[in-house]
C-alpha atoms as a PDB file:
ATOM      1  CA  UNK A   1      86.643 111.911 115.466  1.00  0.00           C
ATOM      2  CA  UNK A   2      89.568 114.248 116.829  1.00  0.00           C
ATOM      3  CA  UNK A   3      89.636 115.343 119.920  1.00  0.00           C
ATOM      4  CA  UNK A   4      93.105 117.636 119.803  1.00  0.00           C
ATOM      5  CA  UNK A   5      96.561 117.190 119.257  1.00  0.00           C
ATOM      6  CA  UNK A   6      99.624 117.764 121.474  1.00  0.00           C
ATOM      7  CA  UNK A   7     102.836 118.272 119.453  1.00  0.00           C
ATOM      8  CA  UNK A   8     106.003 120.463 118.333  1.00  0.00           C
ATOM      9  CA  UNK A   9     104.905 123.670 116.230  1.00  0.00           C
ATOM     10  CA  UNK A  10     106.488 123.672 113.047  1.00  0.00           C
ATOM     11  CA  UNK A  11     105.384 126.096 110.333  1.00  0.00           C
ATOM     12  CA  UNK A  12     102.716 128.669 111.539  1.00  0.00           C
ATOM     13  CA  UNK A  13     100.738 131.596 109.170  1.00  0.00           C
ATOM     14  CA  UNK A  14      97.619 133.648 110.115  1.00  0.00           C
ATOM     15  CA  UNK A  15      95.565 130.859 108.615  1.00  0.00           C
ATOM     16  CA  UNK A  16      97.729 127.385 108.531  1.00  0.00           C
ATOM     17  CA  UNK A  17      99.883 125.752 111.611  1.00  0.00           C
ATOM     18  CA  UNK A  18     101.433 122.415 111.363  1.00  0.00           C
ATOM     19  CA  UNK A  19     101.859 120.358 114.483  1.00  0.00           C
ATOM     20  CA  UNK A  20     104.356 117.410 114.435  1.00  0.00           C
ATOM     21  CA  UNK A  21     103.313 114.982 116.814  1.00  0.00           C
ATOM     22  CA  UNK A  22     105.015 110.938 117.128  1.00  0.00           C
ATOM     23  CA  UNK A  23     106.730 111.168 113.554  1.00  0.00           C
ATOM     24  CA  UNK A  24     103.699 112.750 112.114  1.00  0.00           C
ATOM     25  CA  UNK A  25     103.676 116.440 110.557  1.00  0.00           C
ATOM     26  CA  UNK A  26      99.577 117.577 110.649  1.00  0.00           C
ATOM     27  CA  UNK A  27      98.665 120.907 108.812  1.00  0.00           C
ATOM     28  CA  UNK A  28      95.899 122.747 110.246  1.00  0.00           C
ATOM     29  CA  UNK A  29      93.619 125.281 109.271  1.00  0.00           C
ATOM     30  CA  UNK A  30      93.353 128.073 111.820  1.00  0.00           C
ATOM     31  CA  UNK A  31      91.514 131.221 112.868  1.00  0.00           C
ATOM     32  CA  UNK A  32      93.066 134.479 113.045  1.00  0.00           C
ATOM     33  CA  UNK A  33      92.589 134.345 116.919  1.00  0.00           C
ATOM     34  CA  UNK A  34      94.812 130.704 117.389  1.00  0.00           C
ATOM     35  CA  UNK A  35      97.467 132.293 115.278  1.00  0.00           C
ATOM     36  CA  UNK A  36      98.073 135.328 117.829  1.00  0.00           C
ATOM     37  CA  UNK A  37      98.244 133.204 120.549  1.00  0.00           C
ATOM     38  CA  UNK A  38     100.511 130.404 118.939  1.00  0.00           C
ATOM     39  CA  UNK A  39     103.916 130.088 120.668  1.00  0.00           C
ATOM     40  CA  UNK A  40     107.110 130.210 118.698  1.00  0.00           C
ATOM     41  CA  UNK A  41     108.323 127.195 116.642  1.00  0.00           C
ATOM     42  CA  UNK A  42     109.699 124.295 117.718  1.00  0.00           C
ATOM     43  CA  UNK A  43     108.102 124.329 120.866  1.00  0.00           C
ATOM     44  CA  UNK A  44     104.993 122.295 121.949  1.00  0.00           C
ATOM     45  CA  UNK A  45     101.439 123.286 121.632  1.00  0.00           C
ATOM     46  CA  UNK A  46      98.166 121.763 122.636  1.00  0.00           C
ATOM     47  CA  UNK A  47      95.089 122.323 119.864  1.00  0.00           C
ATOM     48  CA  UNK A  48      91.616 121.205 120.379  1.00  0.00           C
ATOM     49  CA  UNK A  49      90.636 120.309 116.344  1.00  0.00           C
ATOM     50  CA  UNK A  50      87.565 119.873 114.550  1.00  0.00           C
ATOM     51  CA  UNK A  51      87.755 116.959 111.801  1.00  0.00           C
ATOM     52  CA  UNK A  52      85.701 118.756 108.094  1.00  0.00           C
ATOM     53  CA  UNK A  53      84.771 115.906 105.542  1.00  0.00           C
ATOM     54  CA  UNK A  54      83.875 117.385 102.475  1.00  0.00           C
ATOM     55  CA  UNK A  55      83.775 115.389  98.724  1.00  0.00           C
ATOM     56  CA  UNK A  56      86.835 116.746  97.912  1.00  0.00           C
ATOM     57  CA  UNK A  57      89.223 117.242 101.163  1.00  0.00           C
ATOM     58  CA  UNK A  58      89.108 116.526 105.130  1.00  0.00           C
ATOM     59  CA  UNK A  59      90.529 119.316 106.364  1.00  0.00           C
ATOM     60  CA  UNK A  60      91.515 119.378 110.423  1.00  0.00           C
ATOM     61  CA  UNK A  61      90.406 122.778 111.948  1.00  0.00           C
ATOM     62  CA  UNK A  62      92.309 123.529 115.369  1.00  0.00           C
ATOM     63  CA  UNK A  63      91.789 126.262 117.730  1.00  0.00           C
ATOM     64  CA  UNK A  64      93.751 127.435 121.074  1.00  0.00           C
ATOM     65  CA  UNK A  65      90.734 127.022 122.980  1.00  0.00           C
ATOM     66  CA  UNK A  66      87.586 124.603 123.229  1.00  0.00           C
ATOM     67  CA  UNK A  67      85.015 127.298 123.773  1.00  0.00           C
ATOM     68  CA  UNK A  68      86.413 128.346 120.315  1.00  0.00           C
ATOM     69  CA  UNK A  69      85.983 125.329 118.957  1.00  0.00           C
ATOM     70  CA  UNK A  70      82.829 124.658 120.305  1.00  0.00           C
ATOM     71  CA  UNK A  71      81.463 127.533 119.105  1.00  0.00           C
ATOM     72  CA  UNK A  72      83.045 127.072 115.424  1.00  0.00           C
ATOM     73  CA  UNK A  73      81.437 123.548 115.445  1.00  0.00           C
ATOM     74  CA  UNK A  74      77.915 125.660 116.630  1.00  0.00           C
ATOM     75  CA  UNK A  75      78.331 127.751 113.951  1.00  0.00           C
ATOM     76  CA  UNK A  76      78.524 125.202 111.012  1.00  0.00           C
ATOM     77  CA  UNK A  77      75.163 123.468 112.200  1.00  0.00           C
ATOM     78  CA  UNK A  78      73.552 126.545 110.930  1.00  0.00           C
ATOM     79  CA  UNK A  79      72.365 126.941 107.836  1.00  0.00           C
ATOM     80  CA  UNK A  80      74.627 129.237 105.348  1.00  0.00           C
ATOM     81  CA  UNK A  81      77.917 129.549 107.098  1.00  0.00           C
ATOM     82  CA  UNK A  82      80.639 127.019 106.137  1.00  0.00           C
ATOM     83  CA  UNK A  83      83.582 126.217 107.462  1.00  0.00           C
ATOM     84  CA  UNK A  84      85.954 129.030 106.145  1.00  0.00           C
ATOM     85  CA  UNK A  85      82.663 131.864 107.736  1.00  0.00           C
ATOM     86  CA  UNK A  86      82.891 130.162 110.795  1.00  0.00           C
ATOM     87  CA  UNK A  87      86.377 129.983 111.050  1.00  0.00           C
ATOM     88  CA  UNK A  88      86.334 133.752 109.677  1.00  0.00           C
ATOM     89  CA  UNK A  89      83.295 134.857 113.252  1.00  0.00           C
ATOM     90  CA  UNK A  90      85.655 132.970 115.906  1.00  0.00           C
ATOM     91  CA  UNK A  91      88.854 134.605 114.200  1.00  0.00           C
ATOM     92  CA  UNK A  92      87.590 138.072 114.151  1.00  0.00           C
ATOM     93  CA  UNK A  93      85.576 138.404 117.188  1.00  0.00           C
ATOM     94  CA  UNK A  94      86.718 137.338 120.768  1.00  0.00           C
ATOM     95  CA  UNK A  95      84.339 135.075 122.461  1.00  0.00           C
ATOM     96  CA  UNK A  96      83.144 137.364 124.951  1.00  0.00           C
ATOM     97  CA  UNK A  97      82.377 140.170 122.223  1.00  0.00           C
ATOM     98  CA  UNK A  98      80.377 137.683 120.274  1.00  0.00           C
ATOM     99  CA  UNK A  99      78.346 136.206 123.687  1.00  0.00           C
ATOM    100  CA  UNK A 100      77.284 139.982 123.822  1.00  0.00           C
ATOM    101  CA  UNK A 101      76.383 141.125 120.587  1.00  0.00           C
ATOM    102  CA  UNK A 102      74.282 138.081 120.070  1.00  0.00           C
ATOM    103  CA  UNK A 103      72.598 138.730 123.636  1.00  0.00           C
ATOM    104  CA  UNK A 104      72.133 142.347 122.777  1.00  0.00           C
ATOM    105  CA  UNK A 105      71.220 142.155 118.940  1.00  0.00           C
ATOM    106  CA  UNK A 106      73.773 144.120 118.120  1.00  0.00           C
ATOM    107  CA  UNK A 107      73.519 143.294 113.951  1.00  0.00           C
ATOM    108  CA  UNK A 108      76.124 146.603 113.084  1.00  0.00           C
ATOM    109  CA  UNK A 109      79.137 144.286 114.880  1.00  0.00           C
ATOM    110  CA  UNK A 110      77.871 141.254 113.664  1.00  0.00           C
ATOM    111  CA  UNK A 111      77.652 142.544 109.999  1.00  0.00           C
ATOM    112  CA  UNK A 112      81.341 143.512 110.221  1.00  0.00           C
ATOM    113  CA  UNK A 113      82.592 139.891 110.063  1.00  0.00           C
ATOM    114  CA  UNK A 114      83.891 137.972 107.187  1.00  0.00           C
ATOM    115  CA  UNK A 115      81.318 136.552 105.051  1.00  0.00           C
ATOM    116  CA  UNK A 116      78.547 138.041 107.827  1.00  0.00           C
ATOM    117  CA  UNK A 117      76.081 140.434 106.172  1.00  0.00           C
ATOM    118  CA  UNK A 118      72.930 142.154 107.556  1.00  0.00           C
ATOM    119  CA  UNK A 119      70.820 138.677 107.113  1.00  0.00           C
ATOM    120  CA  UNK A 120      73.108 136.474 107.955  1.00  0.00           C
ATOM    121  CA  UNK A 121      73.796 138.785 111.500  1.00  0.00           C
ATOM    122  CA  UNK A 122      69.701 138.833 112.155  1.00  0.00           C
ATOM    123  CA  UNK A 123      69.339 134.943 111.904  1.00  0.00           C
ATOM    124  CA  UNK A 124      72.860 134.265 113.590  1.00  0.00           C
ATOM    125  CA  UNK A 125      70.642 136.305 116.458  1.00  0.00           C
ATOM    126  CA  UNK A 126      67.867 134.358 116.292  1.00  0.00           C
ATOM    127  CA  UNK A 127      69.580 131.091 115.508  1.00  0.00           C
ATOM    128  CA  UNK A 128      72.217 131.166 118.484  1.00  0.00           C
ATOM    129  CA  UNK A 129      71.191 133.392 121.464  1.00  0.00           C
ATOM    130  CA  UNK A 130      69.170 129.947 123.046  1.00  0.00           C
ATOM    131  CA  UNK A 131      72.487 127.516 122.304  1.00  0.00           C
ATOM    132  CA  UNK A 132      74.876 130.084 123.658  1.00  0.00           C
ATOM    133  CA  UNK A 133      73.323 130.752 126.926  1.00  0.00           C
ATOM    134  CA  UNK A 134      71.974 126.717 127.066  1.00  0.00           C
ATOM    135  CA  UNK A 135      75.473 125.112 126.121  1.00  0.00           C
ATOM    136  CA  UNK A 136      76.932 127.922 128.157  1.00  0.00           C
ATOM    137  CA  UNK A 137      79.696 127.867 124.772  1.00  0.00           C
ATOM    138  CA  UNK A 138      81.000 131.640 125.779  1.00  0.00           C
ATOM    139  CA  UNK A 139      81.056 131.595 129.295  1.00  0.00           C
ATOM    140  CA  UNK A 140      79.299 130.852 132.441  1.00  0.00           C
ATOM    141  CA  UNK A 141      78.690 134.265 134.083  1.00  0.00           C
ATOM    142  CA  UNK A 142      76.024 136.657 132.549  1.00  0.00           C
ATOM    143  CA  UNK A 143      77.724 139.687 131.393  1.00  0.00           C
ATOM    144  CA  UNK A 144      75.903 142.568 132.462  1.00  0.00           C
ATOM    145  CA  UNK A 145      74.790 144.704 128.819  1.00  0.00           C
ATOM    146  CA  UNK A 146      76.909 148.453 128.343  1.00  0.00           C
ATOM    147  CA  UNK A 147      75.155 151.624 127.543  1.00  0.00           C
ATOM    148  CA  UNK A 148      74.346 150.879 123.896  1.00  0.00           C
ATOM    149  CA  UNK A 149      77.217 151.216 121.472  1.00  0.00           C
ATOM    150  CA  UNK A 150      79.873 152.395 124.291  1.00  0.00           C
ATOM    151  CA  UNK A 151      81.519 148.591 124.387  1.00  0.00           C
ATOM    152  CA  UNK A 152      81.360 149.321 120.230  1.00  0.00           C
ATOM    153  CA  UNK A 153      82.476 152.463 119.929  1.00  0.00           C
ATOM    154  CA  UNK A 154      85.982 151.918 122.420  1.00  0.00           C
ATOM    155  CA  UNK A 155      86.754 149.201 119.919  1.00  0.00           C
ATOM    156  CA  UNK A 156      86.031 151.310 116.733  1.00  0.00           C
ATOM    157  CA  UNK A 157      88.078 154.372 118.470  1.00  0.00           C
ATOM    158  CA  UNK A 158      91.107 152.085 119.560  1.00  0.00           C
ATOM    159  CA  UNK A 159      91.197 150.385 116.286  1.00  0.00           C
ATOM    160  CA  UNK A 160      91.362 154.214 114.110  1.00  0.00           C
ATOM    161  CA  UNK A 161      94.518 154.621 116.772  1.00  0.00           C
ATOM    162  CA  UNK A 162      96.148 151.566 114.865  1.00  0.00           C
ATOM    163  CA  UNK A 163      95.848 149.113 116.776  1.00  0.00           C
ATOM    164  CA  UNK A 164      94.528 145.459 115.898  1.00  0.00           C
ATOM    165  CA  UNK A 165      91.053 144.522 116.429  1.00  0.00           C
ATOM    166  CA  UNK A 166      92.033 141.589 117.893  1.00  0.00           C
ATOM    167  CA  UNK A 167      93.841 143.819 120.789  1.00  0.00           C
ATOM    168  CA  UNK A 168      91.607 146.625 121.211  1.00  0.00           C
ATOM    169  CA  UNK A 169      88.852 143.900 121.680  1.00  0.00           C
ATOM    170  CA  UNK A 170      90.787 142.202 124.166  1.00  0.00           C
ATOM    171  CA  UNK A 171      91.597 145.848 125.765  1.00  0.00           C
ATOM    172  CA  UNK A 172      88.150 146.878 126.161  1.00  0.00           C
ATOM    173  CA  UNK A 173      86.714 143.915 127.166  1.00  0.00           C
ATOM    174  CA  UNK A 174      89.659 143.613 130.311  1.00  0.00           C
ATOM    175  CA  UNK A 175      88.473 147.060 130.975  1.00  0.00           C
ATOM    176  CA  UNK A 176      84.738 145.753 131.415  1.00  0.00           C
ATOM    177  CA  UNK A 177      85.873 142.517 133.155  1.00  0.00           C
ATOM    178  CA  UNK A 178      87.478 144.784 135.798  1.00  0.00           C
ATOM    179  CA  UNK A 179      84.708 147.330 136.166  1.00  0.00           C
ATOM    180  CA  UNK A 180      81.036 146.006 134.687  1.00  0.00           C
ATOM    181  CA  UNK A 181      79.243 149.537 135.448  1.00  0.00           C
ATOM    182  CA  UNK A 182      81.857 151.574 133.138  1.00  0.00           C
ATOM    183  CA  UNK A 183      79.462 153.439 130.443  1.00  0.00           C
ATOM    184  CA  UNK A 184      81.409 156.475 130.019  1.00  0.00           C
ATOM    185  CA  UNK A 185      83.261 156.267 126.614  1.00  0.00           C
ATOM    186  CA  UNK A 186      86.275 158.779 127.537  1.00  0.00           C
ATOM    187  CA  UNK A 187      87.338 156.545 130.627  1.00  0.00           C
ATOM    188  CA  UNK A 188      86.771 153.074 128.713  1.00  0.00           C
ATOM    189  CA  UNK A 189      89.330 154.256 126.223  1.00  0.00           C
ATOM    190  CA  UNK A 190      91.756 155.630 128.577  1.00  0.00           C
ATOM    191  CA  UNK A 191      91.749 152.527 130.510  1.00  0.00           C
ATOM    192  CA  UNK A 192      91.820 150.697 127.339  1.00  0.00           C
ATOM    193  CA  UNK A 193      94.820 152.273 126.478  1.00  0.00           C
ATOM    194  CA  UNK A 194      96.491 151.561 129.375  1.00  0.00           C
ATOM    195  CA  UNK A 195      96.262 147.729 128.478  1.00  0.00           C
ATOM    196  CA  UNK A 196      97.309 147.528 124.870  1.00  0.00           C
END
């Protein structure tokens, strides 16, 4: 029904932006990831949104990106996960990260989202890897797979430094973008650090 919305920012929090737009003030629910990239208020901001009817609310979802969006609107057509899990996976977990971990089976990531535990991880697995590399909803290019648990482990070690997992996924994954055969863990995180 809604495509996105183009408008002055007005109120943001990590989970609720509202986005005034021809007279109109619009409150939106929002991932974790949308509200780190939001600009500061007052200015304008373009949202792609997905439109939830329940019995008891409509509640407009928006996200900074469509490939978020896209995915979050992949995620509800499976069974189990809800709007608030799905908003909780694309909030939590940079696109890229996911694309992988679903490619690689990687259930010990997957588990570590909101709402996401050890059977809900396996079917997510089984459920998505065929509509993520059909619909093409993370990406076009094939991302070549890391020495098991190195990509992991620079996130776990970056995030026990204090910083965000948000960032040190970000971080690690720049690190991979700029150098796909990286494996050793020492040099990951060193680079890492470098971009946080």
């Amino acid at each position: 029904m809604y495509e996105a919305i183009r408008g002055y920012l007005r109120e943001k929090e990590p989970l609720k932006a509202v986005v005034e737009t021809n007279g109109i003030s619009y409150r939106l629910s929002i991932p974790l990831s949308t509200y780190a990239k939001l600009p500061v208020l007052d200015t304008i901001v373009h949202l792609f949104l997905c439109h939830i009817v329940r019995e008891d609310a409509h509640t407009l979802y928006a996200f900074f990106s469509k490939e978020e969006r896209d995915l979050f609107e992949t995620l509800l057509n499976l069974s189990g996960i809800g709007p608030k899990t799905a908003a909780g996976i694309v909030g939590h977990m940079d696109l890229d990260t996911f694309q992988r971990a679903i490619r690689s089976s990687d259930i010990s990531s997957l588990s570590k989202l909101p709402g996401i535990g050890k059977k809900t991880a396996e079917r997510l697995i089984v459920e998505l890897r065929d509509k993520v590399e059909k619909k093409g909803i993370l990406g076009e290019k094939a991302m070549q797979p890391l020495e098991k648990g190195v990509l992991q482990d620079a996130v776990s070690a970056l995030i026990n430094l204090g910083y965000q997992s948000v960032d040190a996924q970000k971080a690690v994954q720049a690190v991979f973008k700029n150098n796909p055969e990286a494996s050793d863990l020492g040099r990951i995180i060193t680079s890492a650090l470098k971009m946080v």
